[in-house]
N, C-alpha and C. Protein backbone atom coordinates (compact mmCIF):
# COMPACT_ATOMS: atom_id res chain seq x y z
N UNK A 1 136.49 139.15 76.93
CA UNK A 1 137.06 137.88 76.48
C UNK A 1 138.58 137.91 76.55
N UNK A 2 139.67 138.91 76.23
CA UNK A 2 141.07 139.16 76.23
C UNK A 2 141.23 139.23 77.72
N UNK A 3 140.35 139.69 78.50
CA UNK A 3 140.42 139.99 79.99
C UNK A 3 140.72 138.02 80.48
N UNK A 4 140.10 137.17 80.41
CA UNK A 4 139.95 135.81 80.38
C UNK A 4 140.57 135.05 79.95
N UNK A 5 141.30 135.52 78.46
CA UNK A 5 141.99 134.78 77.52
C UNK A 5 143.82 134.85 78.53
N UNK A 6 143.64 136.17 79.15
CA UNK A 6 144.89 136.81 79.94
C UNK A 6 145.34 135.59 80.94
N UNK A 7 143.90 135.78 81.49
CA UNK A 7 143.66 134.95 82.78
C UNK A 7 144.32 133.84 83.14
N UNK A 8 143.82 132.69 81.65
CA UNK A 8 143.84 131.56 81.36
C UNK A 8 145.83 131.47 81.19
N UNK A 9 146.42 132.22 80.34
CA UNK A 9 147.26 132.23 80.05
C UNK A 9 148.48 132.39 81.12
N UNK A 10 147.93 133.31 82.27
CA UNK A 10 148.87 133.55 83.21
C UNK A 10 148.74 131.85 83.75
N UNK A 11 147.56 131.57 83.81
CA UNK A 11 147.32 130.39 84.62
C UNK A 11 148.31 129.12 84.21
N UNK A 12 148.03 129.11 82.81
CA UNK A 12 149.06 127.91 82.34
C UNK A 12 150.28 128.14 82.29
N UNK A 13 150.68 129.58 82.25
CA UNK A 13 151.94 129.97 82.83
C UNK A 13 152.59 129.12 84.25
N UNK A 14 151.92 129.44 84.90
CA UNK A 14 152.08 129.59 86.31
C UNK A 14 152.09 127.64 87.02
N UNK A 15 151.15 127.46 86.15
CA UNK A 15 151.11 125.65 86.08
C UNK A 15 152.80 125.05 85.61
N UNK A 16 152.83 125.48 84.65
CA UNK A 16 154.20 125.13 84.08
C UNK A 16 155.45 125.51 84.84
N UNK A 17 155.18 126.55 85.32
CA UNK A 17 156.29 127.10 86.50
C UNK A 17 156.50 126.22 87.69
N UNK A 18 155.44 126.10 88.40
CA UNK A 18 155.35 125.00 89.03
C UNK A 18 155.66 123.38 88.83
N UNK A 19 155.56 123.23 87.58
CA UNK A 19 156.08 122.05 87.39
C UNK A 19 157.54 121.84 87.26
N UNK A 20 158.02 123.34 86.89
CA UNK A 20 159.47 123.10 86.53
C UNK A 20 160.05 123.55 85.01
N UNK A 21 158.42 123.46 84.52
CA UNK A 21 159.17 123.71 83.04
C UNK A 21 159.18 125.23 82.44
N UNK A 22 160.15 126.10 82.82
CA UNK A 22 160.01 127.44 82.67
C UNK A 22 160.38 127.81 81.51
N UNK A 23 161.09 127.02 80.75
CA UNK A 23 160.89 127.77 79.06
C UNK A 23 159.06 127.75 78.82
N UNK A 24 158.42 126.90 78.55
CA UNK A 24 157.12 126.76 78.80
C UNK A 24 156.11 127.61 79.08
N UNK A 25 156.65 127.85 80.77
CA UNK A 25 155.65 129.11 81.51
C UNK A 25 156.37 130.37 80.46
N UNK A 26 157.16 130.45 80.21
CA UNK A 26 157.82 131.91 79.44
C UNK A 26 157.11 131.91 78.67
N UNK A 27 156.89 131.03 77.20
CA UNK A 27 156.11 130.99 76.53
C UNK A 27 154.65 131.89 76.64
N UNK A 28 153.48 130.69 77.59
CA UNK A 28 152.82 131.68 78.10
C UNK A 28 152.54 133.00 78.37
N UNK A 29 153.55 133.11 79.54
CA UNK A 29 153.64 134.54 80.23
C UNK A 29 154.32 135.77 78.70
N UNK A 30 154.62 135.29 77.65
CA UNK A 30 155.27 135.92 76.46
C UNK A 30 153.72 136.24 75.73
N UNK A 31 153.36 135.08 75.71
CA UNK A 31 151.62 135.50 74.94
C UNK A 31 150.68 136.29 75.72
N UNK A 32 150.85 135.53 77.00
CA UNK A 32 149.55 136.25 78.03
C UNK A 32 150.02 138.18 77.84
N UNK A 33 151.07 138.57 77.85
CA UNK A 33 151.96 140.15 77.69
C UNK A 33 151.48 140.63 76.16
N UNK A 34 151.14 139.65 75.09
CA UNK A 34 150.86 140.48 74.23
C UNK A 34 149.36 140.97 74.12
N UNK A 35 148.75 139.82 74.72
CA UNK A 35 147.01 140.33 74.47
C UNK A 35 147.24 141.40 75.88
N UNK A 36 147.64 141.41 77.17
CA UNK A 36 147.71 142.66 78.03
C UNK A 36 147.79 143.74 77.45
N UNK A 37 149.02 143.82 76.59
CA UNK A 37 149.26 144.93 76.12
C UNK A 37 150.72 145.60 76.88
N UNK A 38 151.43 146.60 76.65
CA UNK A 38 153.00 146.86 77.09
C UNK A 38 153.11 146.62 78.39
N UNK A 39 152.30 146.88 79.04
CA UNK A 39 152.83 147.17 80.31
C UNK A 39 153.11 145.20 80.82
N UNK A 40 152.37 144.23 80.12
CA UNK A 40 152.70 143.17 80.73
C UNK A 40 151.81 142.85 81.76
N UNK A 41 151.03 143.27 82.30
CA UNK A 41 150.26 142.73 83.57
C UNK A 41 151.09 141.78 84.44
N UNK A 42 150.08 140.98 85.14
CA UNK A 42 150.60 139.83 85.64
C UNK A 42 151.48 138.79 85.31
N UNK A 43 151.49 138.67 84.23
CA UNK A 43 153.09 138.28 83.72
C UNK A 43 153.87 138.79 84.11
N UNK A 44 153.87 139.98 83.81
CA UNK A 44 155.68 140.25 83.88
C UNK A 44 155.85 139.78 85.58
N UNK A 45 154.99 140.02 86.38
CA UNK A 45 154.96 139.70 87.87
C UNK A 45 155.48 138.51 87.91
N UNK A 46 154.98 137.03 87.31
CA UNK A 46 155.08 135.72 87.18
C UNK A 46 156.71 135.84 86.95
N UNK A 47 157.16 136.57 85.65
CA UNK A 47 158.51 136.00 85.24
C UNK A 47 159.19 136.53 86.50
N UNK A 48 159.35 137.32 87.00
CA UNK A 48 159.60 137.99 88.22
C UNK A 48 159.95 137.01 89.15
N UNK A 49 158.71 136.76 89.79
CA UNK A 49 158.44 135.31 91.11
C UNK A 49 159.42 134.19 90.31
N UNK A 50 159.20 133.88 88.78
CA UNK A 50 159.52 132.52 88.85
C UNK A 50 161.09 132.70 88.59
N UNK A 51 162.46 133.29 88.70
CA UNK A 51 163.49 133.64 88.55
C UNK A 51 163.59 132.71 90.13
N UNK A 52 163.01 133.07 91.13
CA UNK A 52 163.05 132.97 92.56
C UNK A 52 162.91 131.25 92.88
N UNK A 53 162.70 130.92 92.41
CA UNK A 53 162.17 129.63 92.84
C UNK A 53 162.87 128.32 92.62
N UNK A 54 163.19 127.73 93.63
CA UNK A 54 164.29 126.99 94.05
C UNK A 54 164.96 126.20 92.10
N UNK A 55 164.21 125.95 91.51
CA UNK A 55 164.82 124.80 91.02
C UNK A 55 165.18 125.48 89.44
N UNK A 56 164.88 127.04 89.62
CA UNK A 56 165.27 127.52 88.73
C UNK A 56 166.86 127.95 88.45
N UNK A 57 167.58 127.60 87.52
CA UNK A 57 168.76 128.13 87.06
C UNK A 57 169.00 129.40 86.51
N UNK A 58 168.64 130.61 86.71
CA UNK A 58 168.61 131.39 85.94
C UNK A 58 169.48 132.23 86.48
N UNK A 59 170.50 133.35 85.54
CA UNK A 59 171.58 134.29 85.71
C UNK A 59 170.93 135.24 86.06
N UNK A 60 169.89 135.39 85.58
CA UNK A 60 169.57 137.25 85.55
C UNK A 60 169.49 137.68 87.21
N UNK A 61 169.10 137.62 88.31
CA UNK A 61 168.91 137.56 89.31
C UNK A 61 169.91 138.86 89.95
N UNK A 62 168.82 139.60 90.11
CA UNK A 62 168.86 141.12 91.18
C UNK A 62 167.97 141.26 91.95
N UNK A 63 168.00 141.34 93.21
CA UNK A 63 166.82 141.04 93.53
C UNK A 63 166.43 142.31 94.31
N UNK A 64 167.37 143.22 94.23
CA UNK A 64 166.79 144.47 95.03
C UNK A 64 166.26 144.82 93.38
N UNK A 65 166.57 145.28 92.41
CA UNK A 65 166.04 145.46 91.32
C UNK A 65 164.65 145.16 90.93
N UNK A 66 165.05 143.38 90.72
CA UNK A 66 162.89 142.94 90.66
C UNK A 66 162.66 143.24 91.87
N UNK A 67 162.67 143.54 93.38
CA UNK A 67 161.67 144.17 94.49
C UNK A 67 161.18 145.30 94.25
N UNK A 68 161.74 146.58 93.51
CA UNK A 68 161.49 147.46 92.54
C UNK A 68 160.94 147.55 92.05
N UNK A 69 161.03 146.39 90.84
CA UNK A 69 160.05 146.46 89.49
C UNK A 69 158.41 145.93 90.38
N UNK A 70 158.92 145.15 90.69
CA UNK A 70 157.66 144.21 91.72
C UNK A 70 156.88 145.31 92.11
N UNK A 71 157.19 146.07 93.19
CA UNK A 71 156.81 147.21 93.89
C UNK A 71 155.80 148.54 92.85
N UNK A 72 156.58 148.34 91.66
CA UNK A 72 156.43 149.70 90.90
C UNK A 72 154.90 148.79 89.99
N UNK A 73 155.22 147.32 89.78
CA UNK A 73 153.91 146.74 89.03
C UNK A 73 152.98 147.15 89.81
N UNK A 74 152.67 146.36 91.00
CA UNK A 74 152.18 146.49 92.28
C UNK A 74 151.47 147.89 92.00
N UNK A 75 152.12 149.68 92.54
CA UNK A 75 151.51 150.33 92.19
C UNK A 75 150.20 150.70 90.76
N UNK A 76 151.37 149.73 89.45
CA UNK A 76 150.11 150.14 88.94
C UNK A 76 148.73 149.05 88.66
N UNK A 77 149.57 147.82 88.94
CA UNK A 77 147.96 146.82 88.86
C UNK A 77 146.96 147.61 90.29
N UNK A 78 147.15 148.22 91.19
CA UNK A 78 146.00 148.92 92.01
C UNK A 78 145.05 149.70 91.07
N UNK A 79 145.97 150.18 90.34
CA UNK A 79 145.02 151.61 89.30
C UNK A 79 144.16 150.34 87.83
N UNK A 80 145.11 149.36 87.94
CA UNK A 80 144.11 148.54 86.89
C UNK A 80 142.76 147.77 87.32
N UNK A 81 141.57 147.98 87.16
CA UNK A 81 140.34 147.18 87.13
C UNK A 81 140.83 145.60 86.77
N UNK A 82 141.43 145.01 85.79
CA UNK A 82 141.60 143.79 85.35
C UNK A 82 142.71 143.02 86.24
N UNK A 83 143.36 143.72 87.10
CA UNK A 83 143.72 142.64 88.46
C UNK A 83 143.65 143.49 89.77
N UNK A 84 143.01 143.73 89.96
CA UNK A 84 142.80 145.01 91.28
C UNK A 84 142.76 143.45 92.14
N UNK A 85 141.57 142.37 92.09
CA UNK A 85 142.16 140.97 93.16
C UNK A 85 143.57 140.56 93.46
N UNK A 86 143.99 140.61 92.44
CA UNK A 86 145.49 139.83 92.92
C UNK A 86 146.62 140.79 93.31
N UNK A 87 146.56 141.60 93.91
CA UNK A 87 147.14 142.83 94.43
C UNK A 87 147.57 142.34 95.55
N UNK A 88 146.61 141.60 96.20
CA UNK A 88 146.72 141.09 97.56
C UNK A 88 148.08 139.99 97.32
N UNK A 89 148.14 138.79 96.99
CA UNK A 89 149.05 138.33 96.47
C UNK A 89 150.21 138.63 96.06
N UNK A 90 150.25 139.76 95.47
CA UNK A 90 151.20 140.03 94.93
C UNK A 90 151.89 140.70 96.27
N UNK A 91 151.33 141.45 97.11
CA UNK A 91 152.34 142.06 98.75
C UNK A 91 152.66 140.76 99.25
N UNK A 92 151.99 139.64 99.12
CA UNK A 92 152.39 138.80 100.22
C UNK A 92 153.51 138.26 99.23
N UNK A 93 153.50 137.88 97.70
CA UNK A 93 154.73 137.24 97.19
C UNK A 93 156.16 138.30 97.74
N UNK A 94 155.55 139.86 97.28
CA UNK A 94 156.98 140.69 97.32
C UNK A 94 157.54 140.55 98.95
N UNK A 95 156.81 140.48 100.05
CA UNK A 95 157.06 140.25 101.18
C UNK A 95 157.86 138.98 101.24
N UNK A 96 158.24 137.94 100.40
CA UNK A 96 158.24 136.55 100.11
C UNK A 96 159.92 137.41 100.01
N UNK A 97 159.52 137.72 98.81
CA UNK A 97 161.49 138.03 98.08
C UNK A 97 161.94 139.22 99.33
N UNK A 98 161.41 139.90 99.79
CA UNK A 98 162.17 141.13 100.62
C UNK A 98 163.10 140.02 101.61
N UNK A 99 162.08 139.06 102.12
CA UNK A 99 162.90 138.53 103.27
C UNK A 99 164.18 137.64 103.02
N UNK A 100 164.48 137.48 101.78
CA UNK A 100 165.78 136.92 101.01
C UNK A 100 166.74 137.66 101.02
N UNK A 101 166.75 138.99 101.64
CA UNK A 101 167.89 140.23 101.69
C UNK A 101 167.49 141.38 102.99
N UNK A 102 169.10 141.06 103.71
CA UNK A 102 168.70 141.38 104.71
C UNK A 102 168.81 142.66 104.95
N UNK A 103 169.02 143.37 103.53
CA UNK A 103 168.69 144.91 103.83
C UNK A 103 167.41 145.62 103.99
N UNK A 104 166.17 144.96 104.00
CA UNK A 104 165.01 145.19 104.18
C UNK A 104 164.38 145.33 106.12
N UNK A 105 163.96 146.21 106.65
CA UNK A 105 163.78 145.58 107.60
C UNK A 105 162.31 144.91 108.13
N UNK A 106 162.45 143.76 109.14
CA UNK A 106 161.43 143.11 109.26
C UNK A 106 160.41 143.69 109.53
N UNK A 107 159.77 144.82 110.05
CA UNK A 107 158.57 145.67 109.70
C UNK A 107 158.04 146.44 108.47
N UNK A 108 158.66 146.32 107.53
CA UNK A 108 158.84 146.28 106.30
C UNK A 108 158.03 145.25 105.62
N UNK A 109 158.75 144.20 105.94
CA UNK A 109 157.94 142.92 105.68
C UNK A 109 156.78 142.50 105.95
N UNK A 110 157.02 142.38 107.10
CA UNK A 110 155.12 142.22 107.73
C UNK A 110 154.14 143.26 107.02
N UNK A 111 154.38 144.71 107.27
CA UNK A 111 153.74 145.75 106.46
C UNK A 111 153.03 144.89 104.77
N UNK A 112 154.26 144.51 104.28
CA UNK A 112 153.54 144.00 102.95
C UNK A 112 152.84 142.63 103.07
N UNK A 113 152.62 141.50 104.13
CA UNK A 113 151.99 140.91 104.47
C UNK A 113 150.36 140.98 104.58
N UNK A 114 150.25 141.77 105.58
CA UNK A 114 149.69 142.54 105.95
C UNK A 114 148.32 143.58 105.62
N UNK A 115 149.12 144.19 104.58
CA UNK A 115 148.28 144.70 103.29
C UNK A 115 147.88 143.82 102.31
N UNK A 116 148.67 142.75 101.92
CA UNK A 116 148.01 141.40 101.50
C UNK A 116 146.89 140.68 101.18
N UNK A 117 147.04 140.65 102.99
CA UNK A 117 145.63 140.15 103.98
C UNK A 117 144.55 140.89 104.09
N UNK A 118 144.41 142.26 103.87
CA UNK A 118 143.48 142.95 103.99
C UNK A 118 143.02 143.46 102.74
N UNK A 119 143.79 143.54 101.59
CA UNK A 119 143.27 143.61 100.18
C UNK A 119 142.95 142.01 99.91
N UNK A 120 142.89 140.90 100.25
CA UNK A 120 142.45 139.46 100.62
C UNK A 120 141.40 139.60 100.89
N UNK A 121 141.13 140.04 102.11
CA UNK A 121 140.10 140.42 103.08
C UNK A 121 138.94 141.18 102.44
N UNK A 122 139.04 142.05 101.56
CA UNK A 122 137.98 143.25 101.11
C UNK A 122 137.14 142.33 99.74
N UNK A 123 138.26 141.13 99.25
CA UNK A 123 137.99 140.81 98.01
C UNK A 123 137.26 138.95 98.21
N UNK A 124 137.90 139.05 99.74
CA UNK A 124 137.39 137.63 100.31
C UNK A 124 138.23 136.22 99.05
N UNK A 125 139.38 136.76 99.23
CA UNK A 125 140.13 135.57 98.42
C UNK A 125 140.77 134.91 99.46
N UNK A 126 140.03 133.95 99.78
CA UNK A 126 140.39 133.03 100.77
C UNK A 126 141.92 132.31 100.45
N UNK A 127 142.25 132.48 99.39
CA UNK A 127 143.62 131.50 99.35
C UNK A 127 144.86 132.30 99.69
N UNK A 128 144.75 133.86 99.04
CA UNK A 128 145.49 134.53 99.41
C UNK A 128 145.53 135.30 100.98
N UNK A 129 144.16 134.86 101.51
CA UNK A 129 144.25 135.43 103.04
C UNK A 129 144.96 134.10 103.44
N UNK A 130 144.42 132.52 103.50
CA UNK A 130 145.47 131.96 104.18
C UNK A 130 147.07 131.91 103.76
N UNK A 131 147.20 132.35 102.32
CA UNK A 131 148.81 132.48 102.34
C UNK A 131 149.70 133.51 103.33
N UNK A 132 148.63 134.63 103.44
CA UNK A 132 149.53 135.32 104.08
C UNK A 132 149.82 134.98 105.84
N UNK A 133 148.82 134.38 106.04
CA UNK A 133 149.05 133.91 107.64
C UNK A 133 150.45 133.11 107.24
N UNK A 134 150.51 131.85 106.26
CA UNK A 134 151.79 131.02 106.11
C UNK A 134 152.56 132.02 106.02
N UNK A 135 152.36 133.09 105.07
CA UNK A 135 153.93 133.84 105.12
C UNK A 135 154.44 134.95 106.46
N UNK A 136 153.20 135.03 106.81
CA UNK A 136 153.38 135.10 108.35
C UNK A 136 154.17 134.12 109.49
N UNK A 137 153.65 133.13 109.31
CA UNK A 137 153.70 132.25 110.42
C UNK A 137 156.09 131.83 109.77
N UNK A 138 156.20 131.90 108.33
CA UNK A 138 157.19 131.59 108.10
C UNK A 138 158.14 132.63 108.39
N UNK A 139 157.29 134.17 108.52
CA UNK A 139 158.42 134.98 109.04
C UNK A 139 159.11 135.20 110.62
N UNK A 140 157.72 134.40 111.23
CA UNK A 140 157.63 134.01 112.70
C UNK A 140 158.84 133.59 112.92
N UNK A 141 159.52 132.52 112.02
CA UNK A 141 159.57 130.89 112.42
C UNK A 141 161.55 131.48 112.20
N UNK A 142 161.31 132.48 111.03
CA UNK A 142 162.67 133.59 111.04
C UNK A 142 163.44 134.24 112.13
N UNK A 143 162.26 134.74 112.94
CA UNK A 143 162.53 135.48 114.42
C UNK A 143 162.81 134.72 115.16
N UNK A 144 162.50 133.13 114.99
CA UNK A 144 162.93 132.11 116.24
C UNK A 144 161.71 132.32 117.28
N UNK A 145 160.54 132.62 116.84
CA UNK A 145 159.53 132.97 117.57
C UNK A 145 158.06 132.00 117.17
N UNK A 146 158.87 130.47 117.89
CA UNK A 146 158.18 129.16 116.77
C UNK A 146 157.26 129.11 117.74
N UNK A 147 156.81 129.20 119.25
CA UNK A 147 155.36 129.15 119.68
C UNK A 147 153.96 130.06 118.60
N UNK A 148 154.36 130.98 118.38
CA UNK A 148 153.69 132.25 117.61
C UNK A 148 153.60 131.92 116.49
N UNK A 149 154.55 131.14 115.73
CA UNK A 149 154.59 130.67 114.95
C UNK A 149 153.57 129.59 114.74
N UNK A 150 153.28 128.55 115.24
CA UNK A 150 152.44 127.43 115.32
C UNK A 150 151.16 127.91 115.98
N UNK A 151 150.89 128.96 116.64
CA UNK A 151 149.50 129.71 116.65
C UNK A 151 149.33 130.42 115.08
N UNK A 152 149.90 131.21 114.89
CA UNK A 152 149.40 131.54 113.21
C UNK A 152 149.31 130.63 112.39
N UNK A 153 149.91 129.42 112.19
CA UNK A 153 150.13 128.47 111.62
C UNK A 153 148.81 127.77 111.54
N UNK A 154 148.34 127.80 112.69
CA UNK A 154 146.48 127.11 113.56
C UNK A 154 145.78 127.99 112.80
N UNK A 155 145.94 129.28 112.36
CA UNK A 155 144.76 130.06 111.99
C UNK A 155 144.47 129.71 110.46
N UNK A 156 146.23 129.80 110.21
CA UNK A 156 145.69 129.75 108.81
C UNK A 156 145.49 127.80 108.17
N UNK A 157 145.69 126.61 109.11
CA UNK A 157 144.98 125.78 108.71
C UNK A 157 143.40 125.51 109.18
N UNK A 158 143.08 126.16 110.02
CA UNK A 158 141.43 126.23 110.39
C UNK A 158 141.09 126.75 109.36
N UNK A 159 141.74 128.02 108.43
CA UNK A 159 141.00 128.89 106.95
C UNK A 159 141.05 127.81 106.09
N UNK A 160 142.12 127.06 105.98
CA UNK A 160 142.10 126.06 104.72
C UNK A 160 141.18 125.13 105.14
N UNK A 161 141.30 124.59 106.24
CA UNK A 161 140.26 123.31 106.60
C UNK A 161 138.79 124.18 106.01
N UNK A 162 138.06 125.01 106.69
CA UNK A 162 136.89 125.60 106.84
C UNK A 162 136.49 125.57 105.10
N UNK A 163 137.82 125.71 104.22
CA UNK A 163 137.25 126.26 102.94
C UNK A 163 137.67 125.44 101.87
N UNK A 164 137.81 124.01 102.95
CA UNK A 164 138.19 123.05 101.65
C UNK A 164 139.64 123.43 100.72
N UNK A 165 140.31 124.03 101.19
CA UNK A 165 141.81 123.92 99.87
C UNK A 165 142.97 123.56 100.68
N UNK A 166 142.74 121.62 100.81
CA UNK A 166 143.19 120.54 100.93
C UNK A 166 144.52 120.84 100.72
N UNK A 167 145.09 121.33 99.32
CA UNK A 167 146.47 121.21 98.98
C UNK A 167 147.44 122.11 100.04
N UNK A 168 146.40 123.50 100.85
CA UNK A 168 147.14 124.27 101.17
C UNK A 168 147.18 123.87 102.86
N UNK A 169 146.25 122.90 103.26
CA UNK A 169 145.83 122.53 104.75
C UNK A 169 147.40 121.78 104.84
N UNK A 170 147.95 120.98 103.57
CA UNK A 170 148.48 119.52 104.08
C UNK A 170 150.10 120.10 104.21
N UNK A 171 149.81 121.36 103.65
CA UNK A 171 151.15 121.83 103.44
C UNK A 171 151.46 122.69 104.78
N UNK A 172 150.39 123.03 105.17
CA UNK A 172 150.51 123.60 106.75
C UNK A 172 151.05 122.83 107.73
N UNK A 173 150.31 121.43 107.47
CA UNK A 173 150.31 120.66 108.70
C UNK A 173 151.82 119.91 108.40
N UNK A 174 152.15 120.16 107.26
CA UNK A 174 153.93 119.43 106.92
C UNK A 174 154.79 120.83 107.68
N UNK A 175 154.10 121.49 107.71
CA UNK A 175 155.52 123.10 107.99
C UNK A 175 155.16 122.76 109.58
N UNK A 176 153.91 122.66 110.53
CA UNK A 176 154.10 122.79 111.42
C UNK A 176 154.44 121.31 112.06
N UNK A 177 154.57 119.82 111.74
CA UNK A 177 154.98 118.94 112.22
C UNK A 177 156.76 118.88 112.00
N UNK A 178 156.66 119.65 111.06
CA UNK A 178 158.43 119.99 110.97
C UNK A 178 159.26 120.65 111.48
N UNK A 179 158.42 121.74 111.86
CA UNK A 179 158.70 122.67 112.73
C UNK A 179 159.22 122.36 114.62
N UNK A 180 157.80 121.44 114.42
CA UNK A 180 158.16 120.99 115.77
C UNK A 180 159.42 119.83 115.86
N UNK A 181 159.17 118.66 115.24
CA UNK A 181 160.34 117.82 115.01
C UNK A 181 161.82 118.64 115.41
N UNK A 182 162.02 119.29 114.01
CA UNK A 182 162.81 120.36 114.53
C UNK A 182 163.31 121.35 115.77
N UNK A 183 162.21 121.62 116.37
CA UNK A 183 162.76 122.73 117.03
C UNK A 183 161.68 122.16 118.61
N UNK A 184 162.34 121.13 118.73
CA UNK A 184 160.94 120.40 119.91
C UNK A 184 161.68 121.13 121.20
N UNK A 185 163.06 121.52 121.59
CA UNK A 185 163.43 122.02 122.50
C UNK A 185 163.01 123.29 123.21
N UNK A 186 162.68 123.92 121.96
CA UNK A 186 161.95 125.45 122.43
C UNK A 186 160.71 125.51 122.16
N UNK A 187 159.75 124.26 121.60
CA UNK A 187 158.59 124.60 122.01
C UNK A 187 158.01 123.46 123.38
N UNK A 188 156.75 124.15 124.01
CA UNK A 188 157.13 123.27 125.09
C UNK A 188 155.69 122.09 125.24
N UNK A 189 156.01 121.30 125.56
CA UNK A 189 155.06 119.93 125.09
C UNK A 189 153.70 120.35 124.74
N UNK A 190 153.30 120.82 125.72
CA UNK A 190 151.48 120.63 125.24
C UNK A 190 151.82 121.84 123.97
N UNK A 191 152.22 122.52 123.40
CA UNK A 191 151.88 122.98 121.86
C UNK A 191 152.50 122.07 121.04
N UNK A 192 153.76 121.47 121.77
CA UNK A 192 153.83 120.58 120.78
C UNK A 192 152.73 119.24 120.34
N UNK A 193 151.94 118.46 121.29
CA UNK A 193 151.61 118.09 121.30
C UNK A 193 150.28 118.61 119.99
């Protein structure tokens, strides 16, 4: 039941984050840490991610530091039973922040992609396998390597189409009509098309 109660809590965390209201998600992610217990679970991960995110104001911001802490959670939610799933997620978020500093290098990145997708893959969490194609296809789109880009881009909206999660299809098909808009010079008609 505390395993669930966690759950729930990261969740409304994470809702609130998304909306914007991060005193809120803190809240949460402050309760969801006490029924975890010290180490914080997936929270502390959340407060982590949500420092990152565009519309947040926040000072604290190191980001080779949280890639660290990130990294070091990471190791131990593997050894925890109560999020051994979201492991996968969590390489493709830290792969998310590495590429914000360009002291990381881009095989580096993909690497945590990568592993992502395949702890995705073992656990069949379809949302986190198509995220990582997007965070694929967005590291593509980094390299200036936007044909490749809009083929990964295809894979991972055929996963969303195939499995019904609408929110994540429409957001594909906005990155790759933008993409092209954008960058119609170097891709060449029929993909654009």
């Amino acid at each position: 039941e505390l395993k669930y109660a966690v759950i729930c809590l990261d969740t409304l965390g994470q809702i609130n984050r998304d909306e914007g209201d991060f005193d809120k998600a803190r809240e949460f992610f402050q309760k969801s840490k006490k029924i975890y217990g010290e180490e914080g679970g997936r929270a502390r991960v959340h407060e982590i991610l949500m420092k990152y995110q565009k519309k947040y104001n926040g000072q604290d911001l190191d980001l080779k530091k949280d890639v660290e802490l990130l990294s070091e959670l990471i190791l131990d939610l593997e050894n925890d039973p109560m999020d051994e799933i979201g492991i996968g997620i969590r390489s493709v978020q830290i792969a998310h922040l590495k590429l914000q500093d360009d002291s990381w290098k881009i095989e580096d990145i993909y690497r945590e992609v990568l592993k992502g997708r395949e702890i995705a893959i073992r656990y069949n969490d379809i949302k986190t396998i198509i995220r990582s194609y997007m965070e694929e296809a967005y590291l593509l789109k980094k390299e200036k390597k936007y044909t490749k880009c809009i083929e990964v881009n295809e894979t991972a909206l055929k996963l969303a189409s195939d499995s019904n999660q609408l929110v994540l299809e429409n957001k594909i098909i906005e990155e790759i009509i933008k993409l092209c808009n954008k960058k119609a010079e170097v891709i060449d008609s029929v993909t654009k098309f």
